[in-house]
PDB file of N, CA and C in Angstrom:
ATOM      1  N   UNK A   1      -2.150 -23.474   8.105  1.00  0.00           N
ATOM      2  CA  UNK A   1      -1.918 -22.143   7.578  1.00  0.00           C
ATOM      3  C   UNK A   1      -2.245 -21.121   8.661  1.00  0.00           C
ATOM      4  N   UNK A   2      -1.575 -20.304   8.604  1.00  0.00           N
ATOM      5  CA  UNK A   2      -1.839 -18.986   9.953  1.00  0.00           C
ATOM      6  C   UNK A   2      -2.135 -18.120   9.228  1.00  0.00           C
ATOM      7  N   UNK A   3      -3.199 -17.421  10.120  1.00  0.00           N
ATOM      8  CA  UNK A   3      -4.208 -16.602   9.669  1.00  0.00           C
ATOM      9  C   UNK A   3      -3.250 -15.106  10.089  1.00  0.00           C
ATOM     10  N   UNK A   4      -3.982 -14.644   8.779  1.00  0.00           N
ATOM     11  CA  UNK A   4      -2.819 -12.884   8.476  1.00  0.00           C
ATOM     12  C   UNK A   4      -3.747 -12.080   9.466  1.00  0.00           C
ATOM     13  N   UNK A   5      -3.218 -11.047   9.916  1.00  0.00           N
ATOM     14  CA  UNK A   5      -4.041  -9.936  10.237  1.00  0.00           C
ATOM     15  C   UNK A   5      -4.419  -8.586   9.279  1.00  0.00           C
ATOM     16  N   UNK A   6      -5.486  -8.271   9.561  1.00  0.00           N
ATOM     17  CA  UNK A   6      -5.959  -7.382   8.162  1.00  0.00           C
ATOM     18  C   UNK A   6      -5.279  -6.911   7.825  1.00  0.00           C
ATOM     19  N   UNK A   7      -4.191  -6.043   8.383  1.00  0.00           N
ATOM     20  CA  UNK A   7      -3.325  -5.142   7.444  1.00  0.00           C
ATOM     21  C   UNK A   7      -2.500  -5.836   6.735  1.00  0.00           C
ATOM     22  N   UNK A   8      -2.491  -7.314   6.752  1.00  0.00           N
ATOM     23  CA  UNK A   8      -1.649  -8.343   5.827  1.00  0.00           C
ATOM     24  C   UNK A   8      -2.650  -8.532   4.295  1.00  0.00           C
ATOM     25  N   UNK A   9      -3.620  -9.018   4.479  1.00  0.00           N
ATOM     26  CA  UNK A   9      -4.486  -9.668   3.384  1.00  0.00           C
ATOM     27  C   UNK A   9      -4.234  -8.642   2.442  1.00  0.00           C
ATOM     28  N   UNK A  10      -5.063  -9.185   1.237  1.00  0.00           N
ATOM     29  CA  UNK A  10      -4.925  -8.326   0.153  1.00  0.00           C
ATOM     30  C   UNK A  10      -6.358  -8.944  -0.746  1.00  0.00           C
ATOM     31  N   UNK A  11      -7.472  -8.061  -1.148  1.00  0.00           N
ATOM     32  CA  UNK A  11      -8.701  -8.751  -1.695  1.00  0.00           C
ATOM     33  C   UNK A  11      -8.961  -7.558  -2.846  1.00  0.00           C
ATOM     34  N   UNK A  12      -9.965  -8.166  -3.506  1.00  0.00           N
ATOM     35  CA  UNK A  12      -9.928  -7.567  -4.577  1.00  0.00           C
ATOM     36  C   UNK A  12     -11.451  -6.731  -4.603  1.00  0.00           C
ATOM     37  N   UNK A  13     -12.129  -7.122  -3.201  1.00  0.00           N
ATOM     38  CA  UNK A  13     -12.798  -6.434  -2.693  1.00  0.00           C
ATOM     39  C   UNK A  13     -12.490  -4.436  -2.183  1.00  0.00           C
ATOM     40  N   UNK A  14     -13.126  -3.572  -3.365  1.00  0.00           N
ATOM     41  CA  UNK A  14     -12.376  -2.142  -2.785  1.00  0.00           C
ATOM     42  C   UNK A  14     -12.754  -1.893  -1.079  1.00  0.00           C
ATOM     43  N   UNK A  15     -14.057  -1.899  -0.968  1.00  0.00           N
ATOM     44  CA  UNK A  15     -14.310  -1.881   0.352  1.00  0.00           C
ATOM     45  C   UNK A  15     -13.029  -2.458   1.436  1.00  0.00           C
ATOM     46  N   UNK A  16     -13.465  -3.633   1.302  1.00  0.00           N
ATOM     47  CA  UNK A  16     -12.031  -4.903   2.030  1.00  0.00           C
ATOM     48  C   UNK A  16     -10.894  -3.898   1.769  1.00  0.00           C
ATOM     49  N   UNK A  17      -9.909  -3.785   0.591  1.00  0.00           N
ATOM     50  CA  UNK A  17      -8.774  -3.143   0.446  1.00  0.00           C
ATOM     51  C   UNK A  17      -9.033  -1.447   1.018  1.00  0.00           C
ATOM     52  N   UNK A  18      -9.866  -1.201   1.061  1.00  0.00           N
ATOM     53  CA  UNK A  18     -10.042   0.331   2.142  1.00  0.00           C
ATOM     54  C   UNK A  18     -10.016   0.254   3.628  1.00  0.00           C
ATOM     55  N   UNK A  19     -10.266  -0.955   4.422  1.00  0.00           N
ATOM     56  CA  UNK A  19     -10.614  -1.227   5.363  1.00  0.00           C
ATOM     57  C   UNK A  19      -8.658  -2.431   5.751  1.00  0.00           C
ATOM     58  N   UNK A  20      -8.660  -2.677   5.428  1.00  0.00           N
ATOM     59  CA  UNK A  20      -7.090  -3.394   5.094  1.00  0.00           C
ATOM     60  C   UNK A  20      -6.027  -2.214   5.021  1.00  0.00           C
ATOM     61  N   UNK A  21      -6.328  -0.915   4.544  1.00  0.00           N
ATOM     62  CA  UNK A  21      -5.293  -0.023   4.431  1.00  0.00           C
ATOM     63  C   UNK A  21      -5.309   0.881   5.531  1.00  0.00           C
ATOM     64  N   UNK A  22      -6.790   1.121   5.891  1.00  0.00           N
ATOM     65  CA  UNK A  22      -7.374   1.391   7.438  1.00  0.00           C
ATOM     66  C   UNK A  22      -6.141   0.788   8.444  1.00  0.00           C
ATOM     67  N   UNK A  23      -6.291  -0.697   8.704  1.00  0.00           N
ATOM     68  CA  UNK A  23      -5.677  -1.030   9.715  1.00  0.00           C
ATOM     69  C   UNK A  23      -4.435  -1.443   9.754  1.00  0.00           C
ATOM     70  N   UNK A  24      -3.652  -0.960   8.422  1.00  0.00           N
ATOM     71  CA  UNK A  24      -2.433  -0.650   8.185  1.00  0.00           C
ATOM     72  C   UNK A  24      -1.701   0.212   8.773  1.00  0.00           C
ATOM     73  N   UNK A  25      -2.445   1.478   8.222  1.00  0.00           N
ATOM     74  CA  UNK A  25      -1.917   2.471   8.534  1.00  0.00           C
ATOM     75  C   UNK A  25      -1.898   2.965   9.984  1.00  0.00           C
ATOM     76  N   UNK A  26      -3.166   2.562  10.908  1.00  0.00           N
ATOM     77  CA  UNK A  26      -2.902   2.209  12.568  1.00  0.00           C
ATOM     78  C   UNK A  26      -1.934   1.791  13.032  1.00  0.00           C
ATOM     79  N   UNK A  27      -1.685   0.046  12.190  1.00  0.00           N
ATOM     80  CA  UNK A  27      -0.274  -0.593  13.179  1.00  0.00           C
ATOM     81  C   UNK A  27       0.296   0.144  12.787  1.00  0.00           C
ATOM     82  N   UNK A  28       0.821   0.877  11.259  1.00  0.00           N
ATOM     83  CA  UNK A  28       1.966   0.976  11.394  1.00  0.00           C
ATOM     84  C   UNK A  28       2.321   2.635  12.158  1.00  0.00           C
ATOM     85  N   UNK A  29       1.419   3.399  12.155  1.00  0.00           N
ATOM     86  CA  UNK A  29       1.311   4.703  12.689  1.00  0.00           C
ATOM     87  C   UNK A  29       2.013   4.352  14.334  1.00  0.00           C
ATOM     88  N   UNK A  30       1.056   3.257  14.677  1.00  0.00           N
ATOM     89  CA  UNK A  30       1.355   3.109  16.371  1.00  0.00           C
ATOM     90  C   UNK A  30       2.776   2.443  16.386  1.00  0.00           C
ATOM     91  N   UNK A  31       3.186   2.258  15.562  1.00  0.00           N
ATOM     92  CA  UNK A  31       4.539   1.391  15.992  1.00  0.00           C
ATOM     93  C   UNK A  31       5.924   2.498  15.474  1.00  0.00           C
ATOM     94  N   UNK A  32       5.654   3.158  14.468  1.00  0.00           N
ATOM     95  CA  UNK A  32       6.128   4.571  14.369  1.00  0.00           C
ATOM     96  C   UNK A  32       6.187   5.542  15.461  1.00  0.00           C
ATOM     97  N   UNK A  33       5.065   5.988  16.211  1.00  0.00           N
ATOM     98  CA  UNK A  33       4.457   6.818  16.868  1.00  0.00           C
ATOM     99  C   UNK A  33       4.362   8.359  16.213  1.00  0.00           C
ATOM    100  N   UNK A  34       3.835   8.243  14.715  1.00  0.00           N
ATOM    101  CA  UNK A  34       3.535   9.476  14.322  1.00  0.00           C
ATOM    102  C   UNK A  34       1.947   9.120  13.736  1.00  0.00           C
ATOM    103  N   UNK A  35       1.384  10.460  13.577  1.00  0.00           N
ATOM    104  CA  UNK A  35       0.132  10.863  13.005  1.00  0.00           C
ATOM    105  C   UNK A  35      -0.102  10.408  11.680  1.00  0.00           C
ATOM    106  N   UNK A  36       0.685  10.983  11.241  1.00  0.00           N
ATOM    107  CA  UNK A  36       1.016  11.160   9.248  1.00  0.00           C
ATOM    108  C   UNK A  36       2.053  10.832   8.907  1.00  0.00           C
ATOM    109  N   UNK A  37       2.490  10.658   7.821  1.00  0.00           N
ATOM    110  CA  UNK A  37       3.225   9.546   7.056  1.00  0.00           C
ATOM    111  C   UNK A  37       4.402  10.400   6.939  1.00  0.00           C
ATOM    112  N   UNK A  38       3.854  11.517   6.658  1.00  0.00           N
ATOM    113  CA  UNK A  38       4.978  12.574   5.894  1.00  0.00           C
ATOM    114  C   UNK A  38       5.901  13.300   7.379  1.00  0.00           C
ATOM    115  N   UNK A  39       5.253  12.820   9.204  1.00  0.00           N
ATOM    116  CA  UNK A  39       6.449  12.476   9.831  1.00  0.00           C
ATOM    117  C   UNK A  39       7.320  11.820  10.387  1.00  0.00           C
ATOM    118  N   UNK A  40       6.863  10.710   9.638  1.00  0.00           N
ATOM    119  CA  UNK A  40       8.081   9.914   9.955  1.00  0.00           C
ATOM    120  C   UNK A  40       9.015   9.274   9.523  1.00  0.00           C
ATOM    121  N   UNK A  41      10.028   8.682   9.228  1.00  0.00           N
ATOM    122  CA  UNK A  41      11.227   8.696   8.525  1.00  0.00           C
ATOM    123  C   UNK A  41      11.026   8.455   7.674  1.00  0.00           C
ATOM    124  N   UNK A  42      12.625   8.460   6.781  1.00  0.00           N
ATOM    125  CA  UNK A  42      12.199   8.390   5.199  1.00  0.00           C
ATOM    126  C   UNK A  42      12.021   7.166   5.256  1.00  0.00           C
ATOM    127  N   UNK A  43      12.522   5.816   5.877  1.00  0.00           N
ATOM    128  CA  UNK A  43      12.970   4.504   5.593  1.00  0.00           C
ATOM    129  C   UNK A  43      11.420   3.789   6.124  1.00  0.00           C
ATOM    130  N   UNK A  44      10.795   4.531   7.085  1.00  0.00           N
ATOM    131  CA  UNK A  44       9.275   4.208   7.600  1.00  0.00           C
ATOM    132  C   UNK A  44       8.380   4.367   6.544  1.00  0.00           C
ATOM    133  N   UNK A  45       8.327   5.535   6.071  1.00  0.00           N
ATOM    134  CA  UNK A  45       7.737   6.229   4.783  1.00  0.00           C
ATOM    135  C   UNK A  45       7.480   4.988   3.410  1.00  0.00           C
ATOM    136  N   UNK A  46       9.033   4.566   3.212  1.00  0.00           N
ATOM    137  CA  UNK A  46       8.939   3.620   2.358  1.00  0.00           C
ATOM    138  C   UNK A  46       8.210   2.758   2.646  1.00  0.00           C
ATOM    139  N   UNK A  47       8.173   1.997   3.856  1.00  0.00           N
ATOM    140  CA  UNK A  47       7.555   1.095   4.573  1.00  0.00           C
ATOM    141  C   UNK A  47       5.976   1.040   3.834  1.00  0.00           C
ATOM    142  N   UNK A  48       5.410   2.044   4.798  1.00  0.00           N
ATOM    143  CA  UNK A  48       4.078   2.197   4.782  1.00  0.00           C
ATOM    144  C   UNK A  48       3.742   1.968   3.071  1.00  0.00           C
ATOM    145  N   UNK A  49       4.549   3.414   2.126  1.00  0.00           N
ATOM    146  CA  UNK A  49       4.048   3.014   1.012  1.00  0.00           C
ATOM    147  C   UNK A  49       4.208   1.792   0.057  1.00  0.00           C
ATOM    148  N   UNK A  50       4.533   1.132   0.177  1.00  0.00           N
ATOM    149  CA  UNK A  50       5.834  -0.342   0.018  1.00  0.00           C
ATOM    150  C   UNK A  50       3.839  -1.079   0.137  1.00  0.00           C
ATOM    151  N   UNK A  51       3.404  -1.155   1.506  1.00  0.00           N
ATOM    152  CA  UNK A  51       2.242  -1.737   1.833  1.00  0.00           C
ATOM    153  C   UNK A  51       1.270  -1.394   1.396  1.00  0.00           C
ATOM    154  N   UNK A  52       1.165  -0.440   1.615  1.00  0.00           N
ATOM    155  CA  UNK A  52      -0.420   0.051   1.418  1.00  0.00           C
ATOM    156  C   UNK A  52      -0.473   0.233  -0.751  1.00  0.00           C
ATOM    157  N   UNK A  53       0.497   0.374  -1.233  1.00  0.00           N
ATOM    158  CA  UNK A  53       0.384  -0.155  -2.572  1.00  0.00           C
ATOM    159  C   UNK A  53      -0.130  -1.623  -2.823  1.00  0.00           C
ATOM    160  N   UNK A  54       0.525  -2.444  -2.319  1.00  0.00           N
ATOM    161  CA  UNK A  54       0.331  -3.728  -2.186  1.00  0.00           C
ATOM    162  C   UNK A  54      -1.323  -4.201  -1.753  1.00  0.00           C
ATOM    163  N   UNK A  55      -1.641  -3.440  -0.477  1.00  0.00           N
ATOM    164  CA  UNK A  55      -2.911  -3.552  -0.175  1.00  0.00           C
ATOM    165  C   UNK A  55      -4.013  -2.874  -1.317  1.00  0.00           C
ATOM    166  N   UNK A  56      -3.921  -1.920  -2.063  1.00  0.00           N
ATOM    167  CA  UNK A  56      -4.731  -1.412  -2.823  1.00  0.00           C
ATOM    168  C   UNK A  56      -4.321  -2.281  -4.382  1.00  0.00           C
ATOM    169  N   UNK A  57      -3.825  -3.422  -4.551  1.00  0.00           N
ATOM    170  CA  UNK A  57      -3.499  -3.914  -5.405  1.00  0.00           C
ATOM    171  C   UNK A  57      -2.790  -3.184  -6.832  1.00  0.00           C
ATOM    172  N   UNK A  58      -1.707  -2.550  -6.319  1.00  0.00           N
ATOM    173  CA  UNK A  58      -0.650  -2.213  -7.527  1.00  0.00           C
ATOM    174  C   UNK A  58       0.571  -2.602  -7.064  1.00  0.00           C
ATOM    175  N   UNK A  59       1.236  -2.256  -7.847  1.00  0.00           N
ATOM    176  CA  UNK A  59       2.791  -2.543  -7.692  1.00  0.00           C
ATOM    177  C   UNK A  59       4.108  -2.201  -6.503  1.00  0.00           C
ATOM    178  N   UNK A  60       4.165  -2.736  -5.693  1.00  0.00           N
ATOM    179  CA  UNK A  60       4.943  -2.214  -4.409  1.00  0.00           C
ATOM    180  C   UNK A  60       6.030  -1.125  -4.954  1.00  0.00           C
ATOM    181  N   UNK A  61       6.524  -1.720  -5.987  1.00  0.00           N
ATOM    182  CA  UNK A  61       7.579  -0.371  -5.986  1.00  0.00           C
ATOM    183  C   UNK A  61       7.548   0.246  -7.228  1.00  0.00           C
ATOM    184  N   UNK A  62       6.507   0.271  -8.063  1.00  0.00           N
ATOM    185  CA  UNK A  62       6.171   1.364  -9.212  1.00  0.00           C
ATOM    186  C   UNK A  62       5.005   1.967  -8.752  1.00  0.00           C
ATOM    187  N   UNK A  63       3.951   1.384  -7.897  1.00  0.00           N
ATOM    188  CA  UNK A  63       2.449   2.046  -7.431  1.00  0.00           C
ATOM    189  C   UNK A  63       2.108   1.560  -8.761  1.00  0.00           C
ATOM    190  N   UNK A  64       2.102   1.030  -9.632  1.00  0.00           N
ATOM    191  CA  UNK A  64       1.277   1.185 -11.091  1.00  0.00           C
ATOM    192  C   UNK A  64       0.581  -0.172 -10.743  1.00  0.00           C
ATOM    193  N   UNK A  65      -0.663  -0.270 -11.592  1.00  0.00           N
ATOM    194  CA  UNK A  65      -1.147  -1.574 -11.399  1.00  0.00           C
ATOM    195  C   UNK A  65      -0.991  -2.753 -12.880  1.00  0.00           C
ATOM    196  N   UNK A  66      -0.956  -4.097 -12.335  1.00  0.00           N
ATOM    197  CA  UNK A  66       0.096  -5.088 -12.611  1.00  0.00           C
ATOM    198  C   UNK A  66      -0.353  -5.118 -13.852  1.00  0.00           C
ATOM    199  N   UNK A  67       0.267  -5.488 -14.651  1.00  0.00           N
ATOM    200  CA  UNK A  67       0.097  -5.442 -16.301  1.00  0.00           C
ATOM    201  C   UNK A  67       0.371  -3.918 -16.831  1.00  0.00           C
ATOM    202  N   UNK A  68       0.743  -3.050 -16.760  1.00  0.00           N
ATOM    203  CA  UNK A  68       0.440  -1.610 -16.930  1.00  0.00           C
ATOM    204  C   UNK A  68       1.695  -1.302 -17.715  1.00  0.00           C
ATOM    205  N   UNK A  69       2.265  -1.082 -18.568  1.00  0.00           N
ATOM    206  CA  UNK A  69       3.419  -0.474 -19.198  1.00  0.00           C
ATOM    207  C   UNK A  69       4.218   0.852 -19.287  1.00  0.00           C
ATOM    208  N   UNK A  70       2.945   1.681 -19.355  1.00  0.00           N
ATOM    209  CA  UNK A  70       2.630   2.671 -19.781  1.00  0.00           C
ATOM    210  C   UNK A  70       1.970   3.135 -21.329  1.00  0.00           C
ATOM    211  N   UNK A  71       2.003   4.476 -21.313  1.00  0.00           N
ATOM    212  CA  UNK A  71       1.274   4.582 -22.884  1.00  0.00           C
ATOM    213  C   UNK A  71       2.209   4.543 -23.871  1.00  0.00           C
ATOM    214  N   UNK A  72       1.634   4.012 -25.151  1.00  0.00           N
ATOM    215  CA  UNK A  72       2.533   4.075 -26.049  1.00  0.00           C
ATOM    216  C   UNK A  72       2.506   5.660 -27.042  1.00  0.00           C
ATOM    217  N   UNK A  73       3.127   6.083 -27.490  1.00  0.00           N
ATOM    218  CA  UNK A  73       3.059   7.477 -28.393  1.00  0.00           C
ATOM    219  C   UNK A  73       2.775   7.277 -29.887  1.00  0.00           C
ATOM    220  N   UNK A  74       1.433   7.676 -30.484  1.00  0.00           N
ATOM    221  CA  UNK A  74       1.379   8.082 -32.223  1.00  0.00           C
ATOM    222  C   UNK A  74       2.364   8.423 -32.370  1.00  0.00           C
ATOM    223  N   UNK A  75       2.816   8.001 -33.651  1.00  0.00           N
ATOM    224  CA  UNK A  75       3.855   8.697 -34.171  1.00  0.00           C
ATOM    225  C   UNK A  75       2.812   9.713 -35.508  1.00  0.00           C
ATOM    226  N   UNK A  76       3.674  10.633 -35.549  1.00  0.00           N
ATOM    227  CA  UNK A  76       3.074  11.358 -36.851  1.00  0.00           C
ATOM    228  C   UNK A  76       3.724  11.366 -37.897  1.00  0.00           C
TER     229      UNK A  76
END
């Protein structure tokens, strides 16, 4: 088995998943070559958030976390 590099793993540790999104957002900043998220493309953009959802354990492409539906409404 080959070993991931942090910005791969995913733990259920918050610390770990803060420190995992840390060195996410480095590679992927340096391989972009922007600062902040919001300059660089839209298709990069997705990227990053695509991951770093994943790393904070929710849903890559709702952000919601897994089991989550939403709310249901009283009726009156």
């Amino acid at each position: 088995m080959t070993e991931r590099r942090p910005s791969e793993r995913v733990s259920d540790d918050k610390a770990a998943r803060q420190r995992a999104l840390a060195a996410w957002f480095t590679e992927w900043s340096q391989q972009h070559d922007v600062d902040e998220v919001e300059d660089a493309p839209a298709a990069a953009q997705d990227q990053y958030w695509r991951r770093a959802r994943e790393l904070m354990g929710l849903d890559p492409e709702s952000g919601l976390r897994p089991g989550i539906t939403g709310r249901r409404r009283r009726r009156t």
